[in-house]
Protein backbone atom coordinates (compact mmCIF):
# COMPACT_ATOMS: atom_id res chain seq x y z
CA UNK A 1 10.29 79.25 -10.03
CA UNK A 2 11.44 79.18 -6.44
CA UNK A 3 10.46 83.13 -5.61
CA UNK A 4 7.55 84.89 -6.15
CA UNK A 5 7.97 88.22 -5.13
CA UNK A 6 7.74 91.14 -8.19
CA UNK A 7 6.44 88.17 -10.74
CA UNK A 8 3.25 89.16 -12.16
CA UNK A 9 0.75 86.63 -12.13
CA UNK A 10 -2.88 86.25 -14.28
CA UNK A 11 -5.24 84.00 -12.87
CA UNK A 12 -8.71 83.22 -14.45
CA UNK A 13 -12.08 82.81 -12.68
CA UNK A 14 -10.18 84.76 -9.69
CA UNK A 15 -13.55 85.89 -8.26
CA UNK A 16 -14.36 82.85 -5.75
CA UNK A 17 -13.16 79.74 -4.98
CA UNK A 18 -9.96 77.96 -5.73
CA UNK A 19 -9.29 81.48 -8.02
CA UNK A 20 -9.70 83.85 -5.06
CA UNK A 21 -7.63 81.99 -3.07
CA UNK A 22 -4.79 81.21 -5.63
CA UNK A 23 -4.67 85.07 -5.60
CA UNK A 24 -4.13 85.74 -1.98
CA UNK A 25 -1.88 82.63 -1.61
CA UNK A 26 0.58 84.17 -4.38
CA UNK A 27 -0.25 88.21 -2.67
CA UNK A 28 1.41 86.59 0.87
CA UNK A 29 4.49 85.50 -1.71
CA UNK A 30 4.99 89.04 -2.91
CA UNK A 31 3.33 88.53 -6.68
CA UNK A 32 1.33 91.41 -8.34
CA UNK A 33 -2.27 90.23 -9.32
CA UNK A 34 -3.60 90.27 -12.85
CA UNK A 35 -7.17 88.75 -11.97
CA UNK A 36 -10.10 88.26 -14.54
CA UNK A 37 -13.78 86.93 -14.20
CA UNK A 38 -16.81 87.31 -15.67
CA UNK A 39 -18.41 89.03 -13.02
CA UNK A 40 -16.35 91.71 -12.57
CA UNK A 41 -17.62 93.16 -8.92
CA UNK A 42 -16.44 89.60 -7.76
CA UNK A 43 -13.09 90.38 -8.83
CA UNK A 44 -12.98 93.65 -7.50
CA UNK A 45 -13.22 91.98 -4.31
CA UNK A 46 -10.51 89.62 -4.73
CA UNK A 47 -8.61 92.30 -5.58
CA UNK A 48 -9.55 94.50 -2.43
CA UNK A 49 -8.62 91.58 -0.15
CA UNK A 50 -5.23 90.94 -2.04
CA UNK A 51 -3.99 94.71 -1.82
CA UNK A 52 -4.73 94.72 1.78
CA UNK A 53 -2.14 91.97 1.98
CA UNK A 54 0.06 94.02 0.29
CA UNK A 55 -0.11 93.42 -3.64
CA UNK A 56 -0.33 95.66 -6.45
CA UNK A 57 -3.65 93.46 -7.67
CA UNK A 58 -5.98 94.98 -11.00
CA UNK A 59 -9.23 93.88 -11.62
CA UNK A 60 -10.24 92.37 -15.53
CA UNK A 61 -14.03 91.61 -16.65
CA UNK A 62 -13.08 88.30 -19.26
CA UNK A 63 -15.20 85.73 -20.92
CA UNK A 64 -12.62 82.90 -21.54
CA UNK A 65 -14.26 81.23 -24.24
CA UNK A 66 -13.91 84.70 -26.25
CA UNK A 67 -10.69 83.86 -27.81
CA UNK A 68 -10.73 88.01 -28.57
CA UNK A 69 -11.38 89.24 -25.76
CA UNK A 70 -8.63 86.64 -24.26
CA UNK A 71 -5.77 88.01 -26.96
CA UNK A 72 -6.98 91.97 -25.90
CA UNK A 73 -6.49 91.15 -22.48
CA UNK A 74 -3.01 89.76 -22.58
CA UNK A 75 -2.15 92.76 -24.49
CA UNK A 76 -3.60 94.84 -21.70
CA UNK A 77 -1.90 93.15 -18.96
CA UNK A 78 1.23 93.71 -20.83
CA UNK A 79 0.09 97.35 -20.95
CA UNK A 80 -0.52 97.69 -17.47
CA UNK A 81 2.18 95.51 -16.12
CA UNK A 82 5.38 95.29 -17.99
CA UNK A 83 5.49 91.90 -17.73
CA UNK A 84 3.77 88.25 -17.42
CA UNK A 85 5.38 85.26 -15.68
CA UNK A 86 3.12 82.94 -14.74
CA UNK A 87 -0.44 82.21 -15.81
CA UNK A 88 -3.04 79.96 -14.00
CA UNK A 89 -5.86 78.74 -16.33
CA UNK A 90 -8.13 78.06 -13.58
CA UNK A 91 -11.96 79.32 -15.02
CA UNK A 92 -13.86 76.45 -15.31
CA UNK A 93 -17.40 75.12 -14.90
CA UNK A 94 -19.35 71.21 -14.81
CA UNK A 95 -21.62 69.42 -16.26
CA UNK A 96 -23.15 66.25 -14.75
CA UNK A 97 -25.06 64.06 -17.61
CA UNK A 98 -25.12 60.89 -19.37
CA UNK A 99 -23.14 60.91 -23.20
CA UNK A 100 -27.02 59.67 -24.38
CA UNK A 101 -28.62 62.54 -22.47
CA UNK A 102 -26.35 65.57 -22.63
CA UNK A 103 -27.23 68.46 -25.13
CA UNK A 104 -24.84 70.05 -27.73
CA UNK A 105 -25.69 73.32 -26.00
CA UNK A 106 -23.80 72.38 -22.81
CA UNK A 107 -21.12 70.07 -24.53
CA UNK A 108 -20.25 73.48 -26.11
CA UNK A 109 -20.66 75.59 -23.05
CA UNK A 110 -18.06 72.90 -21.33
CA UNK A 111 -15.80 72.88 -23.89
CA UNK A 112 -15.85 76.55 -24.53
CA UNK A 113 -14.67 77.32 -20.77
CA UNK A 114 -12.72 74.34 -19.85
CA UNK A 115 -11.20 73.36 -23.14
CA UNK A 116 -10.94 76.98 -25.53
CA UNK A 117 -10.96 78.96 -22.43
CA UNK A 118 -7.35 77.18 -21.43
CA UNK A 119 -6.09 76.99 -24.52
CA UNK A 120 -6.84 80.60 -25.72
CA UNK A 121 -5.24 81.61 -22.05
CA UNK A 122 -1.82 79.60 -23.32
CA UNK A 123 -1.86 81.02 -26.32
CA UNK A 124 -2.34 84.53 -25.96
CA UNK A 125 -0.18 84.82 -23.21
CA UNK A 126 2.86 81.82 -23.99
CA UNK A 127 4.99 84.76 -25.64
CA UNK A 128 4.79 87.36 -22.83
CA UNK A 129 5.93 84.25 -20.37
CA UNK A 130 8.66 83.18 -22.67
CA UNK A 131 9.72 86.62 -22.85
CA UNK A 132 9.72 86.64 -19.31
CA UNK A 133 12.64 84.33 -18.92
CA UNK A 134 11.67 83.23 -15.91
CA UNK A 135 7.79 82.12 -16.01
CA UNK A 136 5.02 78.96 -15.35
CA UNK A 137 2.10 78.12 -17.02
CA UNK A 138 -0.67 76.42 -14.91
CA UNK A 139 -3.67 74.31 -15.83
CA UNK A 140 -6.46 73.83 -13.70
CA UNK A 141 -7.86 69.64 -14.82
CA UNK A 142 -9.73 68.16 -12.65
CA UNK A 143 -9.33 64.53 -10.62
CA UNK A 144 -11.87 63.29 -13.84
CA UNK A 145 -8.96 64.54 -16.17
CA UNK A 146 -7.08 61.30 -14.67
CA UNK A 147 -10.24 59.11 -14.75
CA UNK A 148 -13.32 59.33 -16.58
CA UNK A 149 -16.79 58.72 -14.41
CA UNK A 150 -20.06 57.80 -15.41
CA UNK A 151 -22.11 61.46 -15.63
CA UNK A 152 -19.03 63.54 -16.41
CA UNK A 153 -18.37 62.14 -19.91
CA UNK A 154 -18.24 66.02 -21.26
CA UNK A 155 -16.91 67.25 -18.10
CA UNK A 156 -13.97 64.64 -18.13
CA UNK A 157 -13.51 64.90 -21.96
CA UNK A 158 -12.76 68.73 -21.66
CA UNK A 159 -10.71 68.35 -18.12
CA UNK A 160 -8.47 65.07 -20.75
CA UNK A 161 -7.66 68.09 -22.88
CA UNK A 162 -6.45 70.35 -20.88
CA UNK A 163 -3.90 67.56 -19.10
CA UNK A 164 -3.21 67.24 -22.64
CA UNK A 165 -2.16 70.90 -23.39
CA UNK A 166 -0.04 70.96 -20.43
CA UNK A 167 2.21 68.17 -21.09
CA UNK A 168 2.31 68.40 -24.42
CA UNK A 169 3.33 72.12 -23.79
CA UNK A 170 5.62 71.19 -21.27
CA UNK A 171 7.49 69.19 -23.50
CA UNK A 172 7.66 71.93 -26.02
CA UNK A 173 9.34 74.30 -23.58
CA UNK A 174 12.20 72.05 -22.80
CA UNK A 175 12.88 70.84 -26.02
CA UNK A 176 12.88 75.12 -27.16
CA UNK A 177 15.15 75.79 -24.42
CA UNK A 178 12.74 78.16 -22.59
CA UNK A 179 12.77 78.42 -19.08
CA UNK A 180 9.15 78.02 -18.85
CA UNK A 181 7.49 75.28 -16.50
CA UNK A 182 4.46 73.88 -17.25
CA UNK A 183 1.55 72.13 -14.43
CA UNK A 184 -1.44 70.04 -14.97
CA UNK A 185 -3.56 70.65 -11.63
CA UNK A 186 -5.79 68.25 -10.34
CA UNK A 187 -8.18 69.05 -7.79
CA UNK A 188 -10.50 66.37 -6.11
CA UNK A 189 -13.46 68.19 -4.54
CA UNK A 190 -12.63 71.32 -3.26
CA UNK A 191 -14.66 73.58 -0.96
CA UNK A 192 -16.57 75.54 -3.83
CA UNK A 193 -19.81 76.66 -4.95
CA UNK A 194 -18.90 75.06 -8.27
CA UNK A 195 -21.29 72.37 -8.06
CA UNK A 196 -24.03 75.20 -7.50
CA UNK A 197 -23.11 76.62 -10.63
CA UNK A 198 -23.25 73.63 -12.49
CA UNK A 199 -25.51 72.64 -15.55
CA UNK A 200 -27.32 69.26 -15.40
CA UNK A 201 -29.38 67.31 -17.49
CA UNK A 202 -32.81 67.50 -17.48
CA UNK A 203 -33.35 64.08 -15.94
CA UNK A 204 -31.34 64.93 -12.93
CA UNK A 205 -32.10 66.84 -9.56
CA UNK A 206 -29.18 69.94 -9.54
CA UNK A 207 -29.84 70.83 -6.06
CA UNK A 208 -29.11 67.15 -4.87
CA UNK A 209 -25.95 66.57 -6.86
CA UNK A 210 -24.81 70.11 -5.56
CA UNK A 211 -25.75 69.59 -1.44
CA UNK A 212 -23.97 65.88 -2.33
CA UNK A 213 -21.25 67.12 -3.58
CA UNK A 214 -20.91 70.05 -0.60
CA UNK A 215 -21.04 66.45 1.74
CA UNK A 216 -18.17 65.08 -0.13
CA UNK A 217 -16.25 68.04 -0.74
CA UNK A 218 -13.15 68.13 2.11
CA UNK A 219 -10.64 70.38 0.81
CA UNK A 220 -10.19 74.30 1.55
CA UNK A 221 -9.80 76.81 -1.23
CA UNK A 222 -7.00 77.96 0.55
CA UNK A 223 -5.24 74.49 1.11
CA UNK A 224 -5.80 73.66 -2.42
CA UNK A 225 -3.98 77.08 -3.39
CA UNK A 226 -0.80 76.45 -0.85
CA UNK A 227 -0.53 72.98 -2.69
CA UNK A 228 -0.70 74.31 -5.92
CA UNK A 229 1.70 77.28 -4.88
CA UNK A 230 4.16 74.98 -3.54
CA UNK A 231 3.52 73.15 -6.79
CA UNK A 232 4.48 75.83 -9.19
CA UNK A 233 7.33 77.01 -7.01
CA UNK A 234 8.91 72.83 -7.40
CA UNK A 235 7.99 73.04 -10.89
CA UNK A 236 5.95 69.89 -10.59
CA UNK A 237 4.47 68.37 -14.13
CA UNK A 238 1.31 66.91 -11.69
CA UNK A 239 -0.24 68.44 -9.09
CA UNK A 240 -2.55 66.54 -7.62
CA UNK A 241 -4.58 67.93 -4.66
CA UNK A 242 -6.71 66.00 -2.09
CA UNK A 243 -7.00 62.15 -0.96
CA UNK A 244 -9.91 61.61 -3.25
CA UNK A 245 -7.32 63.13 -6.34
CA UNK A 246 -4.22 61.00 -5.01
CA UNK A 247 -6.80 57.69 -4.59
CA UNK A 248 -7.94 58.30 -8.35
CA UNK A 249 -4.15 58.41 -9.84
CA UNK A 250 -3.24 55.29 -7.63
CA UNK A 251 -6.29 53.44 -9.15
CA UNK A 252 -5.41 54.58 -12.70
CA UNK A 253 -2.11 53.91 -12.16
CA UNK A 254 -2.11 50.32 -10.78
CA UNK A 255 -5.29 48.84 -12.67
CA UNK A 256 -4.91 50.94 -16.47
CA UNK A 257 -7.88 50.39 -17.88
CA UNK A 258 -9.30 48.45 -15.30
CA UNK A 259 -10.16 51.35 -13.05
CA UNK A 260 -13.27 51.62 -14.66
CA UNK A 261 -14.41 48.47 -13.16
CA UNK A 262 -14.97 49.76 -9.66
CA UNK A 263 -15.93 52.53 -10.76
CA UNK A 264 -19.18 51.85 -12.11
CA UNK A 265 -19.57 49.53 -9.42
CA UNK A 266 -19.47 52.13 -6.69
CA UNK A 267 -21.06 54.35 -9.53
CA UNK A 268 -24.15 51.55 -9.46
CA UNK A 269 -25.14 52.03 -5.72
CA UNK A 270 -25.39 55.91 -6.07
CA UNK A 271 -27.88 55.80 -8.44
């Protein structure tokens, strides 16, 4: 998908972060805005900031795990747009905690918004963006959907699937003749207040992992949306985003299984 402008666009958890700027990134390219959350003022203001670039942008109110609620609003995009042509999975949350430690609460909650939440967003909307005939499907991973760390065994396991869906998928599409591409996005640490909306368990200090993670953290929002703009627009099967990302897929790349190895080592003096 080389131009933008008049392709409608849905992007998920669009009312901070890597979302909000996706949104504005694809406004500057001339796309109209079909932008969810579930907290719906957020939104709004995404939206605000996107028409004032120039973009016919709506605001949506979605829980992502709902698979419902996820059908309804493709149908009302539909409604409201005409069309869809490209669709960014990008709601997600973490989870730091041990595989011993970790509840089946928030192993649900996890998979629920990484996992179902992408895979109800393909679903419900993979016929509109067929239909399209010109259209891109986008899954937000993670850099621990090309590695799996110590602490993130749920939040890895669910970021695994969703790399999963999208090159499964992307198979699918070229083998059914549809000109539909297909992205699995991996971030490193990006900019966010993710971390502050994180779970934990118990045993650990939130706060800490959060301001650690703020100290690590040297990506924009908005340079993380250009690369996964440019991304989409060179139909790329991997987009990877950040040193610390790139670093990870070297090290899985060149050691296999042995990546694990330092790993936990460097894993070992953090703790």
């Amino acid at each position: 998908m080389k131009d933008f402008h008049g392709k409608v666009a849905v992007i998920t958890g669009a009312g901070a972060g890597i979302g909000r700027a996706l949104a504005l990134e694809l406004a500057r390219n001339g796309a109209q805005l079909a932008l969810s959350g579930r907290n719906y003022d957020n939104v709004a203001e995404t939206v605000a900031l996107c028409e004032k670039a120039g973009a016919k942008a709506r605001a949506y109110k979605l829980d992502v795990a709902d698979r419902a609620a996820v059908y309804a609003h493709a149908d009302e995009v539909v409604a409201d747009f005409g069309k869809v042509n490209i669709v960014i999975n990008n709601a997600g949350v973490s989870l730091t905690a041990n595989i011993e430690e970790v509840s089946w609460e928030d192993l649900e909650w996890i998979f629920g918004i990484n996992y179902w939440g992408t895979l109800h967003g393909v679903k419900a909307f993979l016929p509109h963006v067929v239909a399209s005939g010109d259209g891109h499907i986008a899954n937000v991973s993670s850099m621990f959907g090309l590695v799996a760390c110590p602490s993130q065994g749920g939040y890895s396991s669910s970021k695994y699937a969703m790399h999963a869906i999208s090159d499964a998928l992307r198979q699918e599409m070229i083998i059914a003749g549809h000109n539909v591409g297909v992205s699995s996005i991996h971030p490193g640490m990006i900019k966010t207040e993710i971390a502050w909306k994180a779970r934990a368990a118990a045993t650990r200090d939130r706060d800490d992992l959060a301001a650690n993670f703020d100290r690590l953290a040297q990506t924009s929002p908005e340079d993380c949306a250009k690369t996964i703009v440019n991304g989409i627009r060179k139909n790329k099967p991997l987009i990877l985003i950040g040193k610390d990302a790139k670093a990870m897929n070297v090290m899985r790349r060149l050691l296999g299984s042995g990546y694990m190895k330092p790993l936990t080592a460097q894993m070992r003096k953090e703790i």
